[in-house]
PDB file of N, CA and C in Angstrom:
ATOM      1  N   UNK A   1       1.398  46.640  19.750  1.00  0.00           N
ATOM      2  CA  UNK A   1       0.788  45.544  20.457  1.00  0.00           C
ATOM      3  C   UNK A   1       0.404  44.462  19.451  1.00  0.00           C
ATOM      4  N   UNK A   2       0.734  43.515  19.845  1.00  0.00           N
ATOM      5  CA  UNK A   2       0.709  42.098  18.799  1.00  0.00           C
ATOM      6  C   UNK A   2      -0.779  41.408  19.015  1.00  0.00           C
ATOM      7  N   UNK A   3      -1.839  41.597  18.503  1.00  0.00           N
ATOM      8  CA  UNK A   3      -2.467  40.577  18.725  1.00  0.00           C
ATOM      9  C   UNK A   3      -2.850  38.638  18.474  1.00  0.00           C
ATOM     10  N   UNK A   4      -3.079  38.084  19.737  1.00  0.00           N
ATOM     11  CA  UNK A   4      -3.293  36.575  19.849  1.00  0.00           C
ATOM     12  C   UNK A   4      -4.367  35.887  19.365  1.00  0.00           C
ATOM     13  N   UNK A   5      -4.115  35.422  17.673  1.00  0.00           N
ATOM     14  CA  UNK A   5      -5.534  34.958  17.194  1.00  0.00           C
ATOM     15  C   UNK A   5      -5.136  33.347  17.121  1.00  0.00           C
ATOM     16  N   UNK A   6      -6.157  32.379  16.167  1.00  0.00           N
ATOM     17  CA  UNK A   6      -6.021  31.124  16.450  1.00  0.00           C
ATOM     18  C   UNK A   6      -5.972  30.639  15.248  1.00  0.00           C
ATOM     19  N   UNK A   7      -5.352  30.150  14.659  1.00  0.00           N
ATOM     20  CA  UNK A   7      -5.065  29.612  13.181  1.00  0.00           C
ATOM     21  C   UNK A   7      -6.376  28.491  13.136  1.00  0.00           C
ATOM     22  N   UNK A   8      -7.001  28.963  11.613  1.00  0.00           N
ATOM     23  CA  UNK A   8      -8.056  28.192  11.876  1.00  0.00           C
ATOM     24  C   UNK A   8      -7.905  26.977  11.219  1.00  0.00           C
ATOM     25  N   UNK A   9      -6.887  26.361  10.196  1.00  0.00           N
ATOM     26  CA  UNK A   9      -6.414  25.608  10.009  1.00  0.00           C
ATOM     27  C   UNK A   9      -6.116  24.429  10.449  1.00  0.00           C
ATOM     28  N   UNK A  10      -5.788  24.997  11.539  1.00  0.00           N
ATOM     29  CA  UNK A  10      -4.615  24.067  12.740  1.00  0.00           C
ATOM     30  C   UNK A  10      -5.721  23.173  13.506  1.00  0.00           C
ATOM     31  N   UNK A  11      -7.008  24.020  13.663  1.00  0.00           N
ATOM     32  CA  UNK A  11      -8.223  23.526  14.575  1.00  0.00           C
ATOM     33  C   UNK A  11      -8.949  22.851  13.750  1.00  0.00           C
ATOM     34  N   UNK A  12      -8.943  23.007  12.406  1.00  0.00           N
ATOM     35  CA  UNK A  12     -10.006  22.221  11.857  1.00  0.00           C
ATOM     36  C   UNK A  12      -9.686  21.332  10.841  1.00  0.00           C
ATOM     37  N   UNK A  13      -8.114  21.168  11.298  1.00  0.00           N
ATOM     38  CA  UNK A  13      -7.070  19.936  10.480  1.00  0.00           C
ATOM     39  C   UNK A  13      -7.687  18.760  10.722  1.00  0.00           C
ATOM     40  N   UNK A  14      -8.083  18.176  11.788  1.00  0.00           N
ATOM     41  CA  UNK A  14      -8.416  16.744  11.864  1.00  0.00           C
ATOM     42  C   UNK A  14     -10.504  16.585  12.015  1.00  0.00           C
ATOM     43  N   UNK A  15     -10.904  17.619  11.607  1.00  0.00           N
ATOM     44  CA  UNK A  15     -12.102  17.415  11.534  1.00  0.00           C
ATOM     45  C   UNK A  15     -12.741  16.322  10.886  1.00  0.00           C
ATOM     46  N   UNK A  16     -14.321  16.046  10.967  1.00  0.00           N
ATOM     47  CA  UNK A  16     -14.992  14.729  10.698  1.00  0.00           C
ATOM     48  C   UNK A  16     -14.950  14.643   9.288  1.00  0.00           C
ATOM     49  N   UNK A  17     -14.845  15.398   8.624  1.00  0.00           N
ATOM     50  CA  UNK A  17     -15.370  15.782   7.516  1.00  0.00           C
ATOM     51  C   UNK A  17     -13.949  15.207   6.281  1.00  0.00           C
ATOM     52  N   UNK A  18     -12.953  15.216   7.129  1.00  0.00           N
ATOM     53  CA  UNK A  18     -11.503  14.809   6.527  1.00  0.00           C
ATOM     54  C   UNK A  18     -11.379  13.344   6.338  1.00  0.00           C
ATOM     55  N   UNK A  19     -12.535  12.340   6.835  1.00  0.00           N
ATOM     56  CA  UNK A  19     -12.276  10.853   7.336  1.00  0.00           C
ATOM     57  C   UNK A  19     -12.051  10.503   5.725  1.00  0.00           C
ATOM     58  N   UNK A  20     -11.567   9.106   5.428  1.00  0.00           N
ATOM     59  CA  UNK A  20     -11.872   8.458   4.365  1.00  0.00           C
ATOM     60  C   UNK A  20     -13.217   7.978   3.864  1.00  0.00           C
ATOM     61  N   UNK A  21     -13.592   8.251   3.130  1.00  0.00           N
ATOM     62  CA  UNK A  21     -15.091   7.937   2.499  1.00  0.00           C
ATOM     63  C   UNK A  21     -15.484   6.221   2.420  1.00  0.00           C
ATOM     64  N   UNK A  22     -16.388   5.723   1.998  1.00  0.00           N
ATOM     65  CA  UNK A  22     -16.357   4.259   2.640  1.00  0.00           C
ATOM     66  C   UNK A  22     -15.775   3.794   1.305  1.00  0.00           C
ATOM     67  N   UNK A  23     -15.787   4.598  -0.118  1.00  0.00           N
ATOM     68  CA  UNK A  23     -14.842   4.005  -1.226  1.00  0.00           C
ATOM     69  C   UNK A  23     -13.853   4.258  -1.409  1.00  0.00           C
ATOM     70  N   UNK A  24     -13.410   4.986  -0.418  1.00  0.00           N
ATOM     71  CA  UNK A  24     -11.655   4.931  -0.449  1.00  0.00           C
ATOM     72  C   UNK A  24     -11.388   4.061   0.614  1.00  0.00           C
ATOM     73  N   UNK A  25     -12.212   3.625   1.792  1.00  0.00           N
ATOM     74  CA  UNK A  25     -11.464   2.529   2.397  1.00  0.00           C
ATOM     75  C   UNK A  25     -11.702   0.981   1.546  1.00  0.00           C
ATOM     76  N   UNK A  26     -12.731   1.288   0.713  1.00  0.00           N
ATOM     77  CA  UNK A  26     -12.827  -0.172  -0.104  1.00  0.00           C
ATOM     78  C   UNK A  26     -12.279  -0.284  -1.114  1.00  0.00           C
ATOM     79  N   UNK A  27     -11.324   0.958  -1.676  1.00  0.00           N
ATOM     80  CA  UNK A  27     -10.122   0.950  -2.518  1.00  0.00           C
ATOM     81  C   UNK A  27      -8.523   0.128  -1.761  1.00  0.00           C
ATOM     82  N   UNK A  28      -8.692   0.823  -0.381  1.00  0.00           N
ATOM     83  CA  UNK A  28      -7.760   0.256  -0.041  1.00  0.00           C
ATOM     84  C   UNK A  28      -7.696  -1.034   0.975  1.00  0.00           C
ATOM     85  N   UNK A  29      -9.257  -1.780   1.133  1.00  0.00           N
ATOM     86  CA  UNK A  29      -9.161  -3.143   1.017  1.00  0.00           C
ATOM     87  C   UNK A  29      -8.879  -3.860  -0.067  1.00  0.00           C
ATOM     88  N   UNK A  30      -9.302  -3.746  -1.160  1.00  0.00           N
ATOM     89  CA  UNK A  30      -8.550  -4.271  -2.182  1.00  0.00           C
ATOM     90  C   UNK A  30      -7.465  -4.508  -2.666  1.00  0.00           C
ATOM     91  N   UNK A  31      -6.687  -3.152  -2.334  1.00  0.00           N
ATOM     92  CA  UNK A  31      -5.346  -3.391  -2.544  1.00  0.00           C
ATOM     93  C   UNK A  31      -4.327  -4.368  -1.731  1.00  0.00           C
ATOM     94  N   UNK A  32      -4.714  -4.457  -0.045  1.00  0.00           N
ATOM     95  CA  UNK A  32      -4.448  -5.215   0.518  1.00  0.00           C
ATOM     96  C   UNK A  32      -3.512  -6.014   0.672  1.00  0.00           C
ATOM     97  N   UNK A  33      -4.102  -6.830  -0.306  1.00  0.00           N
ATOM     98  CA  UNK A  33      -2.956  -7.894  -0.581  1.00  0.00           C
ATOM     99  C   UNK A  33      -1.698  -7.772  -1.028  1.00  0.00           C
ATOM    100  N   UNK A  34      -1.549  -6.972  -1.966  1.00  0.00           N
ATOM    101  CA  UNK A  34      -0.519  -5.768  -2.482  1.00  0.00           C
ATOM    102  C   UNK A  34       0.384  -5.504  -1.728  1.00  0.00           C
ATOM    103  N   UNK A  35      -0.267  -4.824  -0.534  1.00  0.00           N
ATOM    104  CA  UNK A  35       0.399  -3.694   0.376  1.00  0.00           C
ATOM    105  C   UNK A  35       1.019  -5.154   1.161  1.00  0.00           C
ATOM    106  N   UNK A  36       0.555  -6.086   1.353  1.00  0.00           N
ATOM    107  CA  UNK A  36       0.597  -6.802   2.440  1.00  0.00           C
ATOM    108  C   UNK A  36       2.700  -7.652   1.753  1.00  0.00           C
ATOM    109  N   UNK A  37       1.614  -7.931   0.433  1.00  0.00           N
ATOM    110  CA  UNK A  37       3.226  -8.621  -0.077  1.00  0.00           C
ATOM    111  C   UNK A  37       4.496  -7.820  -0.822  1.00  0.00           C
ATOM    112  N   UNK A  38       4.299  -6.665  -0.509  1.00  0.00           N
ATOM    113  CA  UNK A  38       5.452  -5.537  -0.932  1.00  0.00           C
ATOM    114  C   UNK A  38       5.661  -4.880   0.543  1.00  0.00           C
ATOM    115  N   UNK A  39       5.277  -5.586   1.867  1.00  0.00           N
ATOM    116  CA  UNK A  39       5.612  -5.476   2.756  1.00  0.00           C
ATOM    117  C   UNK A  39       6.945  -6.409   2.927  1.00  0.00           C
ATOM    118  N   UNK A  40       6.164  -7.715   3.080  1.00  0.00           N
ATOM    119  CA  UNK A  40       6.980  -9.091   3.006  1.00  0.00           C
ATOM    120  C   UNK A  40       8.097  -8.943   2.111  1.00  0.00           C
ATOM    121  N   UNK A  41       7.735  -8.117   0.976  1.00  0.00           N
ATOM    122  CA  UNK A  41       9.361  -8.404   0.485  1.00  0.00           C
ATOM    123  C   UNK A  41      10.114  -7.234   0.500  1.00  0.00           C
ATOM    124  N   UNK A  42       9.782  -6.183   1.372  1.00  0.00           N
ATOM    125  CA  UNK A  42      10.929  -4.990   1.652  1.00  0.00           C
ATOM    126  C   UNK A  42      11.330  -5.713   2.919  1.00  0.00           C
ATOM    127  N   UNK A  43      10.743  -6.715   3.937  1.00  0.00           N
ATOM    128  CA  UNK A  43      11.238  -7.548   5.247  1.00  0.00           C
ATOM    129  C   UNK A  43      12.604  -8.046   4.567  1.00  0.00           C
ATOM    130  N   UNK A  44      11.846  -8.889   3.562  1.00  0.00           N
ATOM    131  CA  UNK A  44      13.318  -9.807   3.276  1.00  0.00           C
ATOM    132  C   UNK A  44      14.321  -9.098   2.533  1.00  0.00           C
ATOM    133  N   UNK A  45      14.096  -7.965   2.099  1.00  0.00           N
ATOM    134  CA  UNK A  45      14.875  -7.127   1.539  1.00  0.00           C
ATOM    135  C   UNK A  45      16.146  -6.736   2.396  1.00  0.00           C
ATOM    136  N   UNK A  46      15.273  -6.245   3.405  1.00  0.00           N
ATOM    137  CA  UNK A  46      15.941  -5.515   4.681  1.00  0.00           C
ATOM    138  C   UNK A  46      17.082  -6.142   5.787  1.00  0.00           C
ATOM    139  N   UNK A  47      16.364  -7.527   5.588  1.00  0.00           N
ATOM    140  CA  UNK A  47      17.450  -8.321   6.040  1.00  0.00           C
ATOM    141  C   UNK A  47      18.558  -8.728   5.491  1.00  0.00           C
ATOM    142  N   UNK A  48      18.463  -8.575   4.155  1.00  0.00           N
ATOM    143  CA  UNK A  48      19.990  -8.891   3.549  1.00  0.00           C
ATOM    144  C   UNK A  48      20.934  -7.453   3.826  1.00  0.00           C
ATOM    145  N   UNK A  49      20.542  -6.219   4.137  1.00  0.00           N
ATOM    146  CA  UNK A  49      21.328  -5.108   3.934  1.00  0.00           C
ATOM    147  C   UNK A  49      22.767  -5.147   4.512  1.00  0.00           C
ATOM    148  N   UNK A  50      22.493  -5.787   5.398  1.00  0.00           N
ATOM    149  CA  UNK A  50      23.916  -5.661   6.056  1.00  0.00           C
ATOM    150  C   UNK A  50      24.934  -6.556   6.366  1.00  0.00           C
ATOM    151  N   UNK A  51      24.471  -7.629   5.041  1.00  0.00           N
ATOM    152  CA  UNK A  51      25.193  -8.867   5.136  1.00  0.00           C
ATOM    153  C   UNK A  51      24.803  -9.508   3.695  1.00  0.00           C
ATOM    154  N   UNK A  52      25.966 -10.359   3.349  1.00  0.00           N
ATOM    155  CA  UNK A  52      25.547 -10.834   2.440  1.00  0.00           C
ATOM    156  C   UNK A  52      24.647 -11.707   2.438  1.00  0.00           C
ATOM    157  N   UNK A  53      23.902 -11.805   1.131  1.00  0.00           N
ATOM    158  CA  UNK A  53      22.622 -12.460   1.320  1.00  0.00           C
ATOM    159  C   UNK A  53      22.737 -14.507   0.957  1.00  0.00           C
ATOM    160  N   UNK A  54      22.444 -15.397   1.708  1.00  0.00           N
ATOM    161  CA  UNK A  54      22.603 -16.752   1.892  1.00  0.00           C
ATOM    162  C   UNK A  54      21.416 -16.847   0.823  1.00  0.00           C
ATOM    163  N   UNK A  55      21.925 -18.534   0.498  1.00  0.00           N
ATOM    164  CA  UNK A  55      20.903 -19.092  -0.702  1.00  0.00           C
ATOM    165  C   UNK A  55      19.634 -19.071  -0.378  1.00  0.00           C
ATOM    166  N   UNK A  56      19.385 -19.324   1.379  1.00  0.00           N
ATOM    167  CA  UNK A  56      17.678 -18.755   2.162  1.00  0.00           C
ATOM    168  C   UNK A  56      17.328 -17.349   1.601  1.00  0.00           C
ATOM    169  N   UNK A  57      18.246 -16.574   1.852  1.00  0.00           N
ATOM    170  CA  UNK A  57      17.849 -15.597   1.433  1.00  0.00           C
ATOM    171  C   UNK A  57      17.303 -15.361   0.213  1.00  0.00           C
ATOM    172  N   UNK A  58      18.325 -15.300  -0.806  1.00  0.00           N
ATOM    173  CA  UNK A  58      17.826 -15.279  -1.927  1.00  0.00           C
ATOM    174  C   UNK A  58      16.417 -15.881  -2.079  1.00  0.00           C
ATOM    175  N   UNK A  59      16.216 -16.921  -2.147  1.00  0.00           N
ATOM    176  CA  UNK A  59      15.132 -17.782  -2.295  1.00  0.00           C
ATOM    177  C   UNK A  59      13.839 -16.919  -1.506  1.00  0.00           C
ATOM    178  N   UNK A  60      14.171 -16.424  -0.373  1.00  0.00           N
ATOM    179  CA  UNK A  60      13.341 -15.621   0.431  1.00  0.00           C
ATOM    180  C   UNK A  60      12.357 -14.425  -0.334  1.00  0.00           C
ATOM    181  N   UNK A  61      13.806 -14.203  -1.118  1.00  0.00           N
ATOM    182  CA  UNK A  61      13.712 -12.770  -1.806  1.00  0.00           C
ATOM    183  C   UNK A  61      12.540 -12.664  -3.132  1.00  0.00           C
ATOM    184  N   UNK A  62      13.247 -14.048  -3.855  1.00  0.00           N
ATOM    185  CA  UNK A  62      12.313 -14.482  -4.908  1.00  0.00           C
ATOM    186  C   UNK A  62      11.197 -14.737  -4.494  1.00  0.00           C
ATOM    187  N   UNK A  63      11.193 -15.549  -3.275  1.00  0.00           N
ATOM    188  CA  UNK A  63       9.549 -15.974  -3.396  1.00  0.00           C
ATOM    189  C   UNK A  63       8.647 -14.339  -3.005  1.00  0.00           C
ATOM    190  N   UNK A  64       9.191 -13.845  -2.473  1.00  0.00           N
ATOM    191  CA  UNK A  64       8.581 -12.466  -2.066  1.00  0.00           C
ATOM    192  C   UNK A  64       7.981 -11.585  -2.749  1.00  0.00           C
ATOM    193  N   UNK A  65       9.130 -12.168  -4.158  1.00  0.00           N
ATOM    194  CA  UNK A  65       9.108 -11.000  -5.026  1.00  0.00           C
ATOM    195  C   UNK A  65       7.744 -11.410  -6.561  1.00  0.00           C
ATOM    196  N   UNK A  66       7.601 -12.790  -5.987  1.00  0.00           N
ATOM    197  CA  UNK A  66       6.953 -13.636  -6.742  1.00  0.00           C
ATOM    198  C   UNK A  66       5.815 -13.024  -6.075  1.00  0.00           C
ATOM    199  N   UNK A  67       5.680 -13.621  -5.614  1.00  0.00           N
ATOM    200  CA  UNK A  67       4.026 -13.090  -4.692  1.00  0.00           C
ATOM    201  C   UNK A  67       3.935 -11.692  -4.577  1.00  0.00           C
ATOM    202  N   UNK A  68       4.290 -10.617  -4.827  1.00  0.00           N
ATOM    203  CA  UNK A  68       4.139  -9.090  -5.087  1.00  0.00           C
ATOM    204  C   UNK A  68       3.400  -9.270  -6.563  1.00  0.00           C
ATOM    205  N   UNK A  69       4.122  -9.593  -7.529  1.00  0.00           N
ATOM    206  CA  UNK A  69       3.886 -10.123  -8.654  1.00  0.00           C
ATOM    207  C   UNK A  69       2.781 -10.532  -8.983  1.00  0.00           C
ATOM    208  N   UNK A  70       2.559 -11.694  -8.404  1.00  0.00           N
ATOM    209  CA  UNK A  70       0.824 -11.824  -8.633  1.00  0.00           C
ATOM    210  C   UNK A  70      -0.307 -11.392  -7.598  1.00  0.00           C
ATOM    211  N   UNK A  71       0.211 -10.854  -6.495  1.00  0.00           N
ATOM    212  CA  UNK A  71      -0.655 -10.039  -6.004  1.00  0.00           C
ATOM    213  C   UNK A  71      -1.395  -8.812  -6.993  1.00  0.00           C
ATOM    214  N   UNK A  72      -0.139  -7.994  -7.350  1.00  0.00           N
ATOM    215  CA  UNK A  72      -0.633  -7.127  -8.310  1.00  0.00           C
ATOM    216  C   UNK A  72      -1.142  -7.246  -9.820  1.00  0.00           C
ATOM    217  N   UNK A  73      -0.886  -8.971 -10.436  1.00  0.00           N
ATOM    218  CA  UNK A  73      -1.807  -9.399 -11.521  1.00  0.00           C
ATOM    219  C   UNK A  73      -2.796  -9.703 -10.927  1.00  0.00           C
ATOM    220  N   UNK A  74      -3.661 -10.104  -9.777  1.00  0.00           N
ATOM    221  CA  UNK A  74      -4.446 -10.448  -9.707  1.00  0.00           C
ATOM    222  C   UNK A  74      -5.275  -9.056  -9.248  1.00  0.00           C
ATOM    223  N   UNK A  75      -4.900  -8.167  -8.614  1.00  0.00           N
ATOM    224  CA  UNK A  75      -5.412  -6.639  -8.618  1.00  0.00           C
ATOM    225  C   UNK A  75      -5.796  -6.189  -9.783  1.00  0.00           C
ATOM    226  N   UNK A  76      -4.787  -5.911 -10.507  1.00  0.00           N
ATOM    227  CA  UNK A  76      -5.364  -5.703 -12.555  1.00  0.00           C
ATOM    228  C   UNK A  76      -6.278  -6.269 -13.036  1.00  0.00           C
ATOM    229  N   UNK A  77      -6.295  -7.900 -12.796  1.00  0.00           N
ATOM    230  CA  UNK A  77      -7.305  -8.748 -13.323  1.00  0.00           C
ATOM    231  C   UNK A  77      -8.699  -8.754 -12.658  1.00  0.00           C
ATOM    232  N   UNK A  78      -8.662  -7.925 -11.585  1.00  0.00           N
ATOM    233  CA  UNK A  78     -10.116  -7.898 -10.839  1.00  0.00           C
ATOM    234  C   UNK A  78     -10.332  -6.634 -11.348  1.00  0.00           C
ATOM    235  N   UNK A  79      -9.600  -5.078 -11.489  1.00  0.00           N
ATOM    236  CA  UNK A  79     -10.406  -4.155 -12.290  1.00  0.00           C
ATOM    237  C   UNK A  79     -10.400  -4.036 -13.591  1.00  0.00           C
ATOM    238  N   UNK A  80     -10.088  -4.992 -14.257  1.00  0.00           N
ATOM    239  CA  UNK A  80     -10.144  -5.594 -15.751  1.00  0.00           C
ATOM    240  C   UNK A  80     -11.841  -6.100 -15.642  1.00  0.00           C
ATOM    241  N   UNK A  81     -12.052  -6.931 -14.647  1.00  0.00           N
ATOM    242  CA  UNK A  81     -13.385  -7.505 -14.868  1.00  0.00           C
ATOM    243  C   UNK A  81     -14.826  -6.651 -14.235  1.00  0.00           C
ATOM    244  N   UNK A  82     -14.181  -5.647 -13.427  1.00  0.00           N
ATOM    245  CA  UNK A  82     -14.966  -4.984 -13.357  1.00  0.00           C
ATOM    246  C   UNK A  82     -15.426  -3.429 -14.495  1.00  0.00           C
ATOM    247  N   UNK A  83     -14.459  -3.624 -15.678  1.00  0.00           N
ATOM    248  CA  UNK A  83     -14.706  -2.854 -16.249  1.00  0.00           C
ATOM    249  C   UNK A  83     -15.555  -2.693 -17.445  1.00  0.00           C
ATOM    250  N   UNK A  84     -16.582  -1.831 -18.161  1.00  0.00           N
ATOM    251  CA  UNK A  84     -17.457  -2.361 -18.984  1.00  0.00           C
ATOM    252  C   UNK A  84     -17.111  -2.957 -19.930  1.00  0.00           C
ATOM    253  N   UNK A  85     -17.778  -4.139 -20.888  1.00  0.00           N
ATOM    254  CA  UNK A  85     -17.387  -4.905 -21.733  1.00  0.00           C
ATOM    255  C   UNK A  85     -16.082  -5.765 -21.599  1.00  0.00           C
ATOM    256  N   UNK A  86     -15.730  -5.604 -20.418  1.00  0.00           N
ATOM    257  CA  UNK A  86     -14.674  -6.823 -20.212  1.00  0.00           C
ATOM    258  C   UNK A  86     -12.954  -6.467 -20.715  1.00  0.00           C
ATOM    259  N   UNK A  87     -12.960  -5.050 -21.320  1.00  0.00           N
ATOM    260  CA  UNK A  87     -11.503  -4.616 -21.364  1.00  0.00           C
ATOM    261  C   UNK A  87     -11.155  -3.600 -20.621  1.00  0.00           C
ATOM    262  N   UNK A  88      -9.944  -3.536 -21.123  1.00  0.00           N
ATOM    263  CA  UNK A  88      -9.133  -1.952 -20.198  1.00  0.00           C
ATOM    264  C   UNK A  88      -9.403  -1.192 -21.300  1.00  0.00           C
TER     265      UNK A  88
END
């Protein structure tokens, strides 16, 4: 006879206790901007796949890829200044 138990795992996978803490969601407001422009440029990425890519495009691509770019210098440069004495 097989007995029917309840994986306790399974029940207490999405518990309260699992949420993001309020400094990991203010880790990932920060990043934000980041996420936002390495969005924008996997878009324009995506649109060239199945065609060759026009001088819009390109240009699309660069500027995309530009703004990822300093999204993420300007991420560095804000925990640069938050760090003691002013270096990495």
């Amino acid at each position: 006879m097989s007995h029917i138990v309840t994986v306790q795992d399974a029940v207490t996978a999405f518990a309260d206790f699992m949420e993001p803490t309020d400094a990991e969601l203010d880790a990932i407001e920060q990043e934000m901007p980041v996420i936002l422009a390495d969005v924008d440029l996997l878009d324009a990425q995506i649109a060239t796949l199945d065609r060759t890519p026009t001088e819009l495009d390109v240009r699309r691509i660069r500027r995309a890829r530009r703004r990822a770019l300093a999204a993420r210098v300007a991420l560095i440069n804000a925990a640069n200044e938050t760090l003691p004495g002013g270096a990495a």
